[in-house]
N, C-alpha and C. Protein backbone atom coordinates (compact mmCIF):
# COMPACT_ATOMS: atom_id res chain seq x y z
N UNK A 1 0.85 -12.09 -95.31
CA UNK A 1 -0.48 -11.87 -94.77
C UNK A 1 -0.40 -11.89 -93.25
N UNK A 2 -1.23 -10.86 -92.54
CA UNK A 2 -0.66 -10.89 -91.13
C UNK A 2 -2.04 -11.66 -91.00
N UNK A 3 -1.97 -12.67 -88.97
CA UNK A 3 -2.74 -13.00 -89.08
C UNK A 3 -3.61 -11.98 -88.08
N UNK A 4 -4.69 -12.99 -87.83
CA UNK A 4 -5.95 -12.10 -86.78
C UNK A 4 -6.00 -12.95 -85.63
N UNK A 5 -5.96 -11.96 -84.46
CA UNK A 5 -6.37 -12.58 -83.02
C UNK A 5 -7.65 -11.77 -82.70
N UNK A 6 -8.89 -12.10 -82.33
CA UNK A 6 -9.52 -11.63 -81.71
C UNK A 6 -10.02 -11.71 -80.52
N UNK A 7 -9.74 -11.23 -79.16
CA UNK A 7 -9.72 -11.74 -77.93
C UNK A 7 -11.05 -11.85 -77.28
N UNK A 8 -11.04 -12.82 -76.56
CA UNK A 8 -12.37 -13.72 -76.09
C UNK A 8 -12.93 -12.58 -75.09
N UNK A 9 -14.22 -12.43 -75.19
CA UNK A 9 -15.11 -11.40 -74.16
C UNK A 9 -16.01 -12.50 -73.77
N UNK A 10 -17.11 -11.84 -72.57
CA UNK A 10 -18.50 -12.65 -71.79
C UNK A 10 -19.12 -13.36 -72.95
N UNK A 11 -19.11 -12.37 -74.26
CA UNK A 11 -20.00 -12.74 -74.77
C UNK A 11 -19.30 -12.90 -76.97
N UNK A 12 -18.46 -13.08 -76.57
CA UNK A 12 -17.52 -13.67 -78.09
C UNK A 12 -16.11 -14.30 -77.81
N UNK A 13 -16.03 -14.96 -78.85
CA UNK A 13 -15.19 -16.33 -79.33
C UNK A 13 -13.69 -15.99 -79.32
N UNK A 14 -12.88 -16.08 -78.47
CA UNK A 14 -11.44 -15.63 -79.28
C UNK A 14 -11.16 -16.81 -80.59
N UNK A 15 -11.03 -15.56 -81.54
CA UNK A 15 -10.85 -16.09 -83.02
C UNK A 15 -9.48 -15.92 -82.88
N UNK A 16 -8.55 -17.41 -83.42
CA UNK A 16 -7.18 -16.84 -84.01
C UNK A 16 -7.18 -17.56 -85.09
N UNK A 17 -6.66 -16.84 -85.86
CA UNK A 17 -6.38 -16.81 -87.72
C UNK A 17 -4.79 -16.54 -88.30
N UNK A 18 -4.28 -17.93 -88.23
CA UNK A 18 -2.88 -18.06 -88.28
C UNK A 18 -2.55 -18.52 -89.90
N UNK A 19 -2.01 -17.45 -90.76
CA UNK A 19 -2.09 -17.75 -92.72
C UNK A 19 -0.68 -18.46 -92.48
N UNK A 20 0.74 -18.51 -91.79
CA UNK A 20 1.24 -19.20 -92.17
C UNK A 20 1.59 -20.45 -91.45
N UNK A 21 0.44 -20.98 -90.48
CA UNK A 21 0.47 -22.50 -90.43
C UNK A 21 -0.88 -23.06 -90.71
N UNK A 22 -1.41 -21.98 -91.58
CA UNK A 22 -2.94 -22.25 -92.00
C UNK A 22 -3.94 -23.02 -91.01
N UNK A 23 -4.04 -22.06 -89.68
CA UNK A 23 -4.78 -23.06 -88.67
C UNK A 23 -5.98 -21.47 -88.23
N UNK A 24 -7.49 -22.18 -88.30
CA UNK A 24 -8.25 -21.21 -87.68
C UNK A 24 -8.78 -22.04 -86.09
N UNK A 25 -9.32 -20.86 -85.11
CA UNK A 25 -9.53 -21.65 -84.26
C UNK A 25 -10.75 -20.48 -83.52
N UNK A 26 -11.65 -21.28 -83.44
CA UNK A 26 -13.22 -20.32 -82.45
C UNK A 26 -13.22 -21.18 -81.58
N UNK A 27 -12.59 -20.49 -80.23
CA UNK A 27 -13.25 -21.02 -78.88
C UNK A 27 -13.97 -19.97 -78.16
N UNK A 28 -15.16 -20.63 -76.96
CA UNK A 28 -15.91 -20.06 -76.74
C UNK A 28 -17.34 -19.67 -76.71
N UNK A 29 -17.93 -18.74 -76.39
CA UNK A 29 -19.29 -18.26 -76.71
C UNK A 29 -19.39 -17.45 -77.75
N UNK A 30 -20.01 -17.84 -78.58
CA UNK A 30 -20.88 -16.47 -79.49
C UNK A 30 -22.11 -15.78 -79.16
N UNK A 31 -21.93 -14.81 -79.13
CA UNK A 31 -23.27 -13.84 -78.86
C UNK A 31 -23.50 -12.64 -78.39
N UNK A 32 -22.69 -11.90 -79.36
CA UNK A 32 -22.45 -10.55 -80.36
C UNK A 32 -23.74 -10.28 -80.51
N UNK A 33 -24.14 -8.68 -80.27
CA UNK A 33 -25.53 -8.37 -80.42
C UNK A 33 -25.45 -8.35 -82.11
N UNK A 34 -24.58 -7.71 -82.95
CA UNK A 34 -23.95 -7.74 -84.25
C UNK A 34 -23.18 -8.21 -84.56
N UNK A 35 -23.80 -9.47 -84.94
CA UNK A 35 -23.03 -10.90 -84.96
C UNK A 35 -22.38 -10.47 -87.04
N UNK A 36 -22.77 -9.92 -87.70
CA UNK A 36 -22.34 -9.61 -89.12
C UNK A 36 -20.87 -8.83 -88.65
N UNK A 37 -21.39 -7.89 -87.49
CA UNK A 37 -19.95 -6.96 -87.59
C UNK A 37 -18.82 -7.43 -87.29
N UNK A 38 -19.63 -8.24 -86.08
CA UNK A 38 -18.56 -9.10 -85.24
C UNK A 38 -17.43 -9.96 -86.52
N UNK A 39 -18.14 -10.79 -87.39
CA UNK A 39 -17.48 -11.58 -87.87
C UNK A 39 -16.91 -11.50 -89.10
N UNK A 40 -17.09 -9.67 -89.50
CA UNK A 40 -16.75 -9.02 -90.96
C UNK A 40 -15.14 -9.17 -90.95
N UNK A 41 -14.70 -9.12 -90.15
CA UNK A 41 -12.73 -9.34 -90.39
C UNK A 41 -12.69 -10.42 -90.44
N UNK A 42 -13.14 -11.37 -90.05
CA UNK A 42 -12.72 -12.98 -90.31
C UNK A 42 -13.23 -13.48 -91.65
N UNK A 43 -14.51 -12.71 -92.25
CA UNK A 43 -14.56 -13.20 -93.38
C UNK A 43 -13.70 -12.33 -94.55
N UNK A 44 -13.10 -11.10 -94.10
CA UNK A 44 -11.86 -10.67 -94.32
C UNK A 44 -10.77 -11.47 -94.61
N UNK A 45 -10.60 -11.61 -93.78
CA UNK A 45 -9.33 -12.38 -93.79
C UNK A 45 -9.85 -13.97 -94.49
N UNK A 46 -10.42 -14.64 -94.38
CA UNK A 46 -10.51 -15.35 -95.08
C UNK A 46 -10.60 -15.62 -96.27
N UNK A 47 -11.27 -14.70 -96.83
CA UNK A 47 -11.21 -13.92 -98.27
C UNK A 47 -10.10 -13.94 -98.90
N UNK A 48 -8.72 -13.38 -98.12
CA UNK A 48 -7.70 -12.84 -98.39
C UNK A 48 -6.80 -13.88 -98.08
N UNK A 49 -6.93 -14.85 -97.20
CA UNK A 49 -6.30 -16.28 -97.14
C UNK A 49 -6.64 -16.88 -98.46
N UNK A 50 -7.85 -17.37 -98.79
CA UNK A 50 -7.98 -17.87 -99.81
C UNK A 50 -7.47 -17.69 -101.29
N UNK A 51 -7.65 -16.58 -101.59
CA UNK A 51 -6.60 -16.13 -102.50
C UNK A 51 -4.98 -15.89 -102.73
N UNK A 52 -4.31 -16.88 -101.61
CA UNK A 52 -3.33 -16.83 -101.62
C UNK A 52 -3.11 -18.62 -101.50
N UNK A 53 -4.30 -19.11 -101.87
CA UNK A 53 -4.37 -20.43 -102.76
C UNK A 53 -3.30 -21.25 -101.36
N UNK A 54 -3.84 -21.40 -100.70
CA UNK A 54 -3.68 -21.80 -98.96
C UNK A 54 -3.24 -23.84 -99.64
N UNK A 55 -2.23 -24.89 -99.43
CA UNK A 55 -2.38 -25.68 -99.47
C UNK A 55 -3.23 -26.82 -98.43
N UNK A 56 -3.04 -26.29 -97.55
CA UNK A 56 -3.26 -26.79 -96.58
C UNK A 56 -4.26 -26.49 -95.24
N UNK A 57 -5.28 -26.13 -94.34
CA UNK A 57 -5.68 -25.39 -93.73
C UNK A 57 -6.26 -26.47 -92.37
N UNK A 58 -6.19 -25.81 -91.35
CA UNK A 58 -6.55 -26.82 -90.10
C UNK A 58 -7.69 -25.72 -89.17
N UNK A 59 -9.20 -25.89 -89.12
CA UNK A 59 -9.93 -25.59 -88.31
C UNK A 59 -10.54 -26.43 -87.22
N UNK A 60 -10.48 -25.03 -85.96
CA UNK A 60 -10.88 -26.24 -84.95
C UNK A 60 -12.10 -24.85 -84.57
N UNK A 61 -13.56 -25.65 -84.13
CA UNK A 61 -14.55 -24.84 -83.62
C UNK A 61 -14.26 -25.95 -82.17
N UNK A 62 -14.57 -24.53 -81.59
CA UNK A 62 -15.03 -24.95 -79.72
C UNK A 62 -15.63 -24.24 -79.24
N UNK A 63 -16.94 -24.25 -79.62
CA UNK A 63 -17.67 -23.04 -79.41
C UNK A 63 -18.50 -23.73 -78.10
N UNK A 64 -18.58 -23.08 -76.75
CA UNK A 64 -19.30 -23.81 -75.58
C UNK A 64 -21.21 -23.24 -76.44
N UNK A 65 -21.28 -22.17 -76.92
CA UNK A 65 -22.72 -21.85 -77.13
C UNK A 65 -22.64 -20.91 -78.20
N UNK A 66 -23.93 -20.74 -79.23
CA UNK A 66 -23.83 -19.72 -79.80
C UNK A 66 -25.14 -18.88 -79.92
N UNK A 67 -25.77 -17.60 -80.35
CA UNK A 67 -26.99 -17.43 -80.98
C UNK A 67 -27.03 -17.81 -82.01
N UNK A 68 -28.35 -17.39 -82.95
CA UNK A 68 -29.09 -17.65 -84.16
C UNK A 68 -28.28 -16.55 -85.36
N UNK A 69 -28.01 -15.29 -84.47
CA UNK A 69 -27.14 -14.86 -86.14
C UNK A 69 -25.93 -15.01 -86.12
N UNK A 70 -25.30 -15.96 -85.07
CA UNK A 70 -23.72 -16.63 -85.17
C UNK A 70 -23.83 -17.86 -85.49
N UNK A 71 -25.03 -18.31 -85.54
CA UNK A 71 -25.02 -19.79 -86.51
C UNK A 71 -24.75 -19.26 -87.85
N UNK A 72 -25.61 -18.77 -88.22
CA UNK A 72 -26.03 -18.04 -89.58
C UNK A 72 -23.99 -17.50 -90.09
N UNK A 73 -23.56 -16.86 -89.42
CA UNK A 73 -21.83 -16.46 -89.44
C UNK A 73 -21.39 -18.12 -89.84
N UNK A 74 -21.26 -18.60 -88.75
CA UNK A 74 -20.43 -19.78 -88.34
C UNK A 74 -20.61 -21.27 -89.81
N UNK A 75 -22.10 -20.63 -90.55
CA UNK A 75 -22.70 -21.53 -91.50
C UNK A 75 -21.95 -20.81 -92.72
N UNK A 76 -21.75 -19.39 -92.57
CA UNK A 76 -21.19 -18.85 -94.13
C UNK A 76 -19.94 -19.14 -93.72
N UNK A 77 -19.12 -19.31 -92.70
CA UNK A 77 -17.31 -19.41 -92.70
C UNK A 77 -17.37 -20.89 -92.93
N UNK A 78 -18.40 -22.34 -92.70
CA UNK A 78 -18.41 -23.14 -93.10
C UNK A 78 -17.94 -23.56 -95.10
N UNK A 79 -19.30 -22.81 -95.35
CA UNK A 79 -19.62 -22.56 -96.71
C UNK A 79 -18.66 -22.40 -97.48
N UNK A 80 -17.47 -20.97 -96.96
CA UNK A 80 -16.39 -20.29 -97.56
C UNK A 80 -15.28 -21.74 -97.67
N UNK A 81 -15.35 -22.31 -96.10
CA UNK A 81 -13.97 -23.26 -95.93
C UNK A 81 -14.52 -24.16 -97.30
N UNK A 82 -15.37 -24.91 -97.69
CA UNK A 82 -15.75 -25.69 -98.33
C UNK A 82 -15.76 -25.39 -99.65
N UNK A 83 -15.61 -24.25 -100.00
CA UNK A 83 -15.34 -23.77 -101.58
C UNK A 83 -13.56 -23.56 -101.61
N UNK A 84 -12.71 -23.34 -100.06
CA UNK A 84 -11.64 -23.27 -100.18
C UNK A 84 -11.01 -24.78 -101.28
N UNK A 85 -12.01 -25.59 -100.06
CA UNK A 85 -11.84 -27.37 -100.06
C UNK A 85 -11.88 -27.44 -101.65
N UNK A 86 -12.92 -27.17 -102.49
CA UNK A 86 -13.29 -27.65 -103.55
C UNK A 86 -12.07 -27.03 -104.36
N UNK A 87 -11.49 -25.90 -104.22
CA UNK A 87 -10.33 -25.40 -104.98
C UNK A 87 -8.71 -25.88 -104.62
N UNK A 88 -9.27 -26.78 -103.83
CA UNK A 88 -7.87 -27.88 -103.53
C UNK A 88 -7.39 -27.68 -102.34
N UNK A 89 -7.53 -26.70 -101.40
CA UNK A 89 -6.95 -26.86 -100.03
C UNK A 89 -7.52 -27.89 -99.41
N UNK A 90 -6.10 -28.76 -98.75
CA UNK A 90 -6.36 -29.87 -98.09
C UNK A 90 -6.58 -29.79 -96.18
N UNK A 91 -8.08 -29.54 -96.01
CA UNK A 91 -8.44 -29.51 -94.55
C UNK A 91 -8.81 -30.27 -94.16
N UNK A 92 -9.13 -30.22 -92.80
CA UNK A 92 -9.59 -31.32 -91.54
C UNK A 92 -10.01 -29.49 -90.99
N UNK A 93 -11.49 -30.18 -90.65
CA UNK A 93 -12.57 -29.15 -89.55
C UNK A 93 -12.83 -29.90 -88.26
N UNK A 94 -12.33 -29.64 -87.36
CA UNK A 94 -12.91 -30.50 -85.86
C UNK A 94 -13.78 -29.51 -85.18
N UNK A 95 -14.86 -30.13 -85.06
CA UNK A 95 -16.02 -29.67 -84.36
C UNK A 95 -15.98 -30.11 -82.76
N UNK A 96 -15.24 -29.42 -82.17
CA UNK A 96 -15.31 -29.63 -80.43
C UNK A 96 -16.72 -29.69 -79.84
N UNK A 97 -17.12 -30.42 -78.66
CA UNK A 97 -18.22 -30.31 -77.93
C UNK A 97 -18.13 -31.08 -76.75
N UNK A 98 -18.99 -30.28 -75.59
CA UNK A 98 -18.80 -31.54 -74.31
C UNK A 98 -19.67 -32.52 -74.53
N UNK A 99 -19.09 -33.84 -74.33
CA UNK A 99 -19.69 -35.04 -74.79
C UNK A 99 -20.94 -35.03 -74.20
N UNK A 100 -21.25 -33.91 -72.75
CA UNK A 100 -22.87 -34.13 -72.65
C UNK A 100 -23.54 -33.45 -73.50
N UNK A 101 -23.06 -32.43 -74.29
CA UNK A 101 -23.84 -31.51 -75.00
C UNK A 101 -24.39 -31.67 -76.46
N UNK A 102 -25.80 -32.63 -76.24
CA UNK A 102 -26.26 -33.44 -77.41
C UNK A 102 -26.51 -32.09 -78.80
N UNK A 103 -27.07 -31.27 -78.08
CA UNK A 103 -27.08 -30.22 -79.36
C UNK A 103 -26.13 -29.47 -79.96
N UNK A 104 -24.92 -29.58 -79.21
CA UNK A 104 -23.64 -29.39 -80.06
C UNK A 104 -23.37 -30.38 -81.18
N UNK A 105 -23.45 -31.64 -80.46
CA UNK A 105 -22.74 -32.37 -81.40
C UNK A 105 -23.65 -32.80 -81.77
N UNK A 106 -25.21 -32.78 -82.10
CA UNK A 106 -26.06 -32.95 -83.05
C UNK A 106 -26.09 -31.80 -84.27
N UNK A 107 -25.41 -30.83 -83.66
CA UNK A 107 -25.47 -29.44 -84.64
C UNK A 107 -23.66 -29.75 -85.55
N UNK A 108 -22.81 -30.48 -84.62
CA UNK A 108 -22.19 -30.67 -85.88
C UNK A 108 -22.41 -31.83 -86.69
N UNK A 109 -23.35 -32.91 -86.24
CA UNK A 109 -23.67 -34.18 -87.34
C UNK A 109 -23.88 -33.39 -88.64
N UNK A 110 -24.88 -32.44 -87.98
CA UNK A 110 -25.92 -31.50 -89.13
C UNK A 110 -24.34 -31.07 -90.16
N UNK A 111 -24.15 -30.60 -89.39
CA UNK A 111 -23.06 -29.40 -90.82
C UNK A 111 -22.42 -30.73 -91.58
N UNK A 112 -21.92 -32.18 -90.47
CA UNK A 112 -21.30 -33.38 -91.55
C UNK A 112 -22.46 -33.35 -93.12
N UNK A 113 -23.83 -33.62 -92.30
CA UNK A 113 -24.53 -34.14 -93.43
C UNK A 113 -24.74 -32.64 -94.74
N UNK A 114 -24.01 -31.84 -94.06
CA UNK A 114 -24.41 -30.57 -95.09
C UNK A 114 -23.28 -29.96 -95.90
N UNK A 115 -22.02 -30.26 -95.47
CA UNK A 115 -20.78 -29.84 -96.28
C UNK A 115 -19.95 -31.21 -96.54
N UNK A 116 -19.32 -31.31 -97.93
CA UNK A 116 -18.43 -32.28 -98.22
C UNK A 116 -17.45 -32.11 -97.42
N UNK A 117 -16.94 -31.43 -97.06
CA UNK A 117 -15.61 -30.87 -96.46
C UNK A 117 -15.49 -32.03 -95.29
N UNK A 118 -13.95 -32.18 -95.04
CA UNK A 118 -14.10 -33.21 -93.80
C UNK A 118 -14.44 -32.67 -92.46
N UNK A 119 -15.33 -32.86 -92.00
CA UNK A 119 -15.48 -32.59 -90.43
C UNK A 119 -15.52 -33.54 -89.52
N UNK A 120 -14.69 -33.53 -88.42
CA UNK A 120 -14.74 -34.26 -87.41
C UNK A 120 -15.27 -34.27 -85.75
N UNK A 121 -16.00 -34.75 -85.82
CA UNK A 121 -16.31 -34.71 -84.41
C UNK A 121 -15.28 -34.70 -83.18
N UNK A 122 -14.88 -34.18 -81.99
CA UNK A 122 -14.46 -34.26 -80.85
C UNK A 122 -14.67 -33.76 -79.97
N UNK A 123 -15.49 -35.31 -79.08
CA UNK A 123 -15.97 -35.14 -77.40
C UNK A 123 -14.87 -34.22 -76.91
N UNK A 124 -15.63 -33.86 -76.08
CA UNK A 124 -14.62 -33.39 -74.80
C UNK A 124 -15.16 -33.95 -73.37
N UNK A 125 -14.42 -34.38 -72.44
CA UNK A 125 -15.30 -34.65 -71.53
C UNK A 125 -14.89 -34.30 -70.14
């Protein structure tokens, strides 16, 4: 499986999507006027990771900001990792944020209290 780099612009995330050390990683801004199109290869590829019954998988979000239909993205690649989880891949999700940025890391409490999956918080400061 090859993986995916997608390189960071003003206004999107460089995504890299590495299948054989099973590590995803969004740093950056989101805010893609077509935030579906934007994020149709990653749920590609994730798709296609998953079915190759992944043991192991390591995501890190570092997203400095996002819009409303890259939450909406960022909530279904949640969703997906967490059905990976339930079919036995063993992850850790770290949710990056600058330690001043209460609505980051109030927005990842939120996803703790909303997916079993492990997520971890990490300040940055």
């Amino acid at each position: 499986m090859q993986n995916l780099l997608i390189k960071k612009t003003s206004q999107t995330p460089e995504i890299r999507l590495d299948a054989e050390k099973g590590e995803l990683c969004f740093c950056g801004r989101s805010l893609p006027e077509d935030a579906s199109g934007f994020y149709k290869p990653v749920f590609d590829w994730i798709n296609n990771f998953t079915s190759e019954s992944p043991r192991k998988c390591f995501i890190r979000f570092e997203l400095d900001y996002f819009n409303t239909a890259s939450a909406k993205s960022i909530f279904a690649i949640l969703n997906k990792l967490e059905q990976m989880n339930h079919l036995g891949t063993n992850m850790v999700i770290e949710w990056w944020f600058d330690a001043e940025d209460e609505d980051m890391r109030d927005l990842g409490k939120e996803y703790i209290d909303l997916f079993t999956v492990n997520i971890v918080l990490k300040p940055r400061s």
